[in-house]
N, C-alpha and C. Protein backbone atom coordinates (compact mmCIF):
# COMPACT_ATOMS: atom_id res chain seq x y z
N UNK A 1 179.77 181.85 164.87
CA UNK A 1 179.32 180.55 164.41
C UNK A 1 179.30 179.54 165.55
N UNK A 2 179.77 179.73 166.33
CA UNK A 2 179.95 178.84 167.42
C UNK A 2 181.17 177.34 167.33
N UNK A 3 180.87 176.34 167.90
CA UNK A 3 181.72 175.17 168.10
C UNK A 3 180.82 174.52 166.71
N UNK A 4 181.65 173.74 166.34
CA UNK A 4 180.72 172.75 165.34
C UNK A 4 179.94 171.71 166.15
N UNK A 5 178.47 171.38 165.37
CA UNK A 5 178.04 170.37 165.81
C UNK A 5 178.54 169.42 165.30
N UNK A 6 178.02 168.22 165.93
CA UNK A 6 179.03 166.97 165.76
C UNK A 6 178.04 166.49 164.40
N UNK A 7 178.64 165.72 163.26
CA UNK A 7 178.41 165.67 161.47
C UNK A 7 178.05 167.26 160.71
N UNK A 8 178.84 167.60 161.20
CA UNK A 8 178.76 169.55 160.26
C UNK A 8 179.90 169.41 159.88
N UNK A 9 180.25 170.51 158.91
CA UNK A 9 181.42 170.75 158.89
C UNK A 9 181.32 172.06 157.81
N UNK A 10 182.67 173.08 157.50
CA UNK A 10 182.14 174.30 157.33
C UNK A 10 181.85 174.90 155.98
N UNK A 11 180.79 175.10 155.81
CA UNK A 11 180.34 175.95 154.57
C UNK A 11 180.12 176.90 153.87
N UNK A 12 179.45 177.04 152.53
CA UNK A 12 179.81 178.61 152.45
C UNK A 12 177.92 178.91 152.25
N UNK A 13 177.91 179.82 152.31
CA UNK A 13 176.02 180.31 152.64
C UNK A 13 176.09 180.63 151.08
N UNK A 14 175.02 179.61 150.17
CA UNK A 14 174.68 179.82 148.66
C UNK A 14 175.79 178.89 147.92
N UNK A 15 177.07 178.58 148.68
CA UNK A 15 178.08 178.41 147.84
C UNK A 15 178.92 179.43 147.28
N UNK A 16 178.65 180.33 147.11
CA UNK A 16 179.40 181.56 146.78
C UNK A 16 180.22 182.48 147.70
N UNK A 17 180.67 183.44 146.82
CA UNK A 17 181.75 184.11 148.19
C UNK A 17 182.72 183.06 148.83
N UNK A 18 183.70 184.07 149.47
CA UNK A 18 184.55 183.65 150.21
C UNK A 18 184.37 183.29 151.44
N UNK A 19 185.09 181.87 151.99
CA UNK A 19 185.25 181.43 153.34
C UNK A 19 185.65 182.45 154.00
N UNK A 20 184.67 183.36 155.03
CA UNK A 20 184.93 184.66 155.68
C UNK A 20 184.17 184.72 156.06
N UNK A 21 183.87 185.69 157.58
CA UNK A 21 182.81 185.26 158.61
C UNK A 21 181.37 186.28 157.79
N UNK A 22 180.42 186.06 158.33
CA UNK A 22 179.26 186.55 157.46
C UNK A 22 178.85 185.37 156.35
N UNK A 23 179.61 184.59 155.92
CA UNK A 23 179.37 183.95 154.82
C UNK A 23 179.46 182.09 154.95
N UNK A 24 179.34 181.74 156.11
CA UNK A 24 179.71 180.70 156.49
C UNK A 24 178.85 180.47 157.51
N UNK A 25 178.63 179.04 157.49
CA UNK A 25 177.73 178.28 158.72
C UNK A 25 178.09 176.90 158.37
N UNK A 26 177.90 176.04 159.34
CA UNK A 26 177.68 174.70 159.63
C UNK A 26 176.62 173.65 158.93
N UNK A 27 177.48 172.80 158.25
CA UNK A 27 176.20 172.34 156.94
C UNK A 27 176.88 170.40 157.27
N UNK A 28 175.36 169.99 157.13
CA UNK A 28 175.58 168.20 157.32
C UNK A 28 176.29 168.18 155.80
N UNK A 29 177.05 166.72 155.75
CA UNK A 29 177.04 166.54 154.47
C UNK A 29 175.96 166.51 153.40
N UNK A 30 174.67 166.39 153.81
CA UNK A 30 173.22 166.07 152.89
C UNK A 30 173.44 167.24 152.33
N UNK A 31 173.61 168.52 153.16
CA UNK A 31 173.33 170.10 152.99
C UNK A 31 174.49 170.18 151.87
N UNK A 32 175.55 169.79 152.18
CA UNK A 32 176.90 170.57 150.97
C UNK A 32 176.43 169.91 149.77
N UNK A 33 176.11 168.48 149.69
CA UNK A 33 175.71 167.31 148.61
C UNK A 33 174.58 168.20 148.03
N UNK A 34 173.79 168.96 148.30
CA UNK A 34 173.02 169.09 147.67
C UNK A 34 172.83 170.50 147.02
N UNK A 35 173.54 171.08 148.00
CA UNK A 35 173.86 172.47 147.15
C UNK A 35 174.73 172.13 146.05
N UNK A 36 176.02 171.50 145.74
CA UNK A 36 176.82 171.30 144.81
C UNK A 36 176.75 170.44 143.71
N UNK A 37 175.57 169.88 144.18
CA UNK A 37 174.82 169.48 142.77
C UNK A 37 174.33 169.89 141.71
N UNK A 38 174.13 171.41 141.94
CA UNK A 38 173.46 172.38 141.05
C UNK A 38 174.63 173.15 140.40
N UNK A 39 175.65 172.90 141.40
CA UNK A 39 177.12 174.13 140.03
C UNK A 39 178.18 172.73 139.93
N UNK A 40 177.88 171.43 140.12
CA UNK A 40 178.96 170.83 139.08
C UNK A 40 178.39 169.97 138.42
N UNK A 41 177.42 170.05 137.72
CA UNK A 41 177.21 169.29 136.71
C UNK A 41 177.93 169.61 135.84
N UNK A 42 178.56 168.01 135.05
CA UNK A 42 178.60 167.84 134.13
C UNK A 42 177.92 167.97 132.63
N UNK A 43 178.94 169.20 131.62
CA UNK A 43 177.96 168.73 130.07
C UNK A 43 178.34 168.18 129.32
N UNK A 44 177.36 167.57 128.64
CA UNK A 44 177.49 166.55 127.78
C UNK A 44 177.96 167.18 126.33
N UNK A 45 178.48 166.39 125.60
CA UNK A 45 178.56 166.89 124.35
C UNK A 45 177.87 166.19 123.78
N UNK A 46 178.18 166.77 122.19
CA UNK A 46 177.34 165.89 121.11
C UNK A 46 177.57 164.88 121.02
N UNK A 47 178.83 164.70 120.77
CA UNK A 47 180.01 163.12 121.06
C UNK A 47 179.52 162.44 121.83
N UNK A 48 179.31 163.00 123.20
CA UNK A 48 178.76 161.66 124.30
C UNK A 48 177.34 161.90 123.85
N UNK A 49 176.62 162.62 123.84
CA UNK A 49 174.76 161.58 123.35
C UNK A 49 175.16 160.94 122.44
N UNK A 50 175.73 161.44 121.65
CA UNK A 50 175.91 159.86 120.50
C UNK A 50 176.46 158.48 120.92
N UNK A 51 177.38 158.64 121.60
CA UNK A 51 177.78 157.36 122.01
C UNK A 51 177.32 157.08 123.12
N UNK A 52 176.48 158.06 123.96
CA UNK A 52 175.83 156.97 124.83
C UNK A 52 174.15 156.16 124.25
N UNK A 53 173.84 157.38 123.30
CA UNK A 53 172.41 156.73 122.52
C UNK A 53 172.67 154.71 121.72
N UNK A 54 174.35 155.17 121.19
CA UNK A 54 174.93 153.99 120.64
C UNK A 54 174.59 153.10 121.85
N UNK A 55 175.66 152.90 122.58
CA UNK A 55 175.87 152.00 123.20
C UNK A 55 174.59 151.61 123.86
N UNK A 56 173.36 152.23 124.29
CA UNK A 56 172.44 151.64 124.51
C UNK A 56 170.87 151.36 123.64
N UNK A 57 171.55 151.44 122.83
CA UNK A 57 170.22 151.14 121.55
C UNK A 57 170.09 149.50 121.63
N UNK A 58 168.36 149.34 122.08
CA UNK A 58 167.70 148.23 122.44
C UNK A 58 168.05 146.71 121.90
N UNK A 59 168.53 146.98 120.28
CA UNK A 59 168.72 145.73 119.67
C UNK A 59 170.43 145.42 119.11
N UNK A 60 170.93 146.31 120.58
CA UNK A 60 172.17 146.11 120.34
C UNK A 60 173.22 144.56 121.26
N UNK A 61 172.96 144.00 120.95
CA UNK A 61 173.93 142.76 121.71
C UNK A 61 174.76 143.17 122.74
N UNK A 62 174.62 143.08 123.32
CA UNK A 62 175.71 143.52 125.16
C UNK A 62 175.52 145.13 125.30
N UNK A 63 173.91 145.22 125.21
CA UNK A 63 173.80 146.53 125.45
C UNK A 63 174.54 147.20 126.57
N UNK A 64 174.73 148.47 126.87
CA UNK A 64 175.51 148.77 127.97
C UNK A 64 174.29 149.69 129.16
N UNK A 65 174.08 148.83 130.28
CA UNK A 65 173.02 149.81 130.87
C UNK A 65 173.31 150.99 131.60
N UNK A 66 172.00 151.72 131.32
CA UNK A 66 172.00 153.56 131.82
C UNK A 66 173.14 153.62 132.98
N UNK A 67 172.67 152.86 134.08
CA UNK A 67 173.52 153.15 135.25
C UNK A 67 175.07 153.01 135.28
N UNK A 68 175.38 152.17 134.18
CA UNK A 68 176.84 151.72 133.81
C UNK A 68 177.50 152.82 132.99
N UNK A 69 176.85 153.49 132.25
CA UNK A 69 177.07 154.98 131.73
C UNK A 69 177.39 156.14 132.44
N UNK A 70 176.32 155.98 133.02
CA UNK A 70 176.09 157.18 134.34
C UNK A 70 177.27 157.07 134.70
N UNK A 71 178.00 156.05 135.55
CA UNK A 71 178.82 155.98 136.31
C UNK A 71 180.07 156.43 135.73
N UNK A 72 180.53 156.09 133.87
CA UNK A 72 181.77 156.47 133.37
C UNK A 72 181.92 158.13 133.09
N UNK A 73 180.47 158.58 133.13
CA UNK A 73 180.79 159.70 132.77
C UNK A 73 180.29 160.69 134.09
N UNK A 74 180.57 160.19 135.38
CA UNK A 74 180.28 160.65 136.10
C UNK A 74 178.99 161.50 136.39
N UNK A 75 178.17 160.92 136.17
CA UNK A 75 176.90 162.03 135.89
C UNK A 75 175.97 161.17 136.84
N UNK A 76 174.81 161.94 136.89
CA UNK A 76 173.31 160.73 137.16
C UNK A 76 172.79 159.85 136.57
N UNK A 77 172.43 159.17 136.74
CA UNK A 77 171.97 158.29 135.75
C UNK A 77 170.24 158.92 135.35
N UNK A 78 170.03 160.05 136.38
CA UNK A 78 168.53 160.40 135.77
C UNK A 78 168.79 161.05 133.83
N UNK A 79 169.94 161.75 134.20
CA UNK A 79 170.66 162.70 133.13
C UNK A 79 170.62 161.78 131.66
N UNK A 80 171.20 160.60 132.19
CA UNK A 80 171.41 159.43 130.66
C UNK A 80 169.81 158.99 130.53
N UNK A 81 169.01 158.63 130.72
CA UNK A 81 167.76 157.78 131.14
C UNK A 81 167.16 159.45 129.99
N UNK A 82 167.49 160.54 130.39
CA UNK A 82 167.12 161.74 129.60
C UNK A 82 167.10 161.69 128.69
N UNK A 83 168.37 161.71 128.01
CA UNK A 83 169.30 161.52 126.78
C UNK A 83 168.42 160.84 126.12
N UNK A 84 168.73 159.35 126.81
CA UNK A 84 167.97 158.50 126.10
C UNK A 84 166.28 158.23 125.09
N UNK A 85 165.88 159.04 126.26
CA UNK A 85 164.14 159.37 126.45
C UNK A 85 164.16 160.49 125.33
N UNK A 86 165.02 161.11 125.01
CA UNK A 86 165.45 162.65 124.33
C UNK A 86 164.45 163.68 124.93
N UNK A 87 164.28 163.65 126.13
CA UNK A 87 163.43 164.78 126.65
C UNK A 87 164.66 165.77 126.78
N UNK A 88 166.24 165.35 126.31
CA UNK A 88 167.23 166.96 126.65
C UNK A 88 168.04 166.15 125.26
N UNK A 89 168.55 166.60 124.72
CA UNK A 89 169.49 166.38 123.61
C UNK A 89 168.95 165.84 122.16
N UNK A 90 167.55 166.10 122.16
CA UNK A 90 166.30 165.71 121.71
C UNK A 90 166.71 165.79 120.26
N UNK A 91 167.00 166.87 119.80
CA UNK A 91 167.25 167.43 118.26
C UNK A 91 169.02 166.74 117.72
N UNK A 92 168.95 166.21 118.33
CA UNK A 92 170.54 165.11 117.47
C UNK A 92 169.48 163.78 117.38
């Protein structure tokens, strides 16, 4: 693998497998950020679309916005903006 370049630091090739040579290379943070976006998402339950559909239903007084959601439940805010839209949790 060589010396690290300077903003690398060490990764695993796919994410999978063990830290062990063959399976490892040098990844910017953009590179780890974006592989590990795909195995830790968060799921939602039924419980949270409901209470996040609640809390932001249009003619609700101190609505609570998407991004302010996003943030408690650690998620994206593309994910709630979903919900919302019911293009994913559609059938509740």
């Amino acid at each position: 693998m060589g010396e690290r370049p300077e903003g690398t630091s060490l990764g695993r090739i796919g994410d999978v497998g063990n830290y062990e040579p063959g399976n490892c290379q040098w990844q910017t943070d953009k590179e780890q950020a974006k592989r590990g976006e795909h195995q830790n998402k968060a799921k939602l339950t039924e419980e949270q679309v409901l209470c996040i559909r609640a809390l932001h239903t249009p003619f609700r007084q101190g609505k609570v916005h998407a991004h302010n959601i996003a943030a408690d439940l650690a998620m994206d805010p593309s994910t709630i903006y979903r919900v919302l839209q019911r293009k994913i949790w559609g059938h509740i």
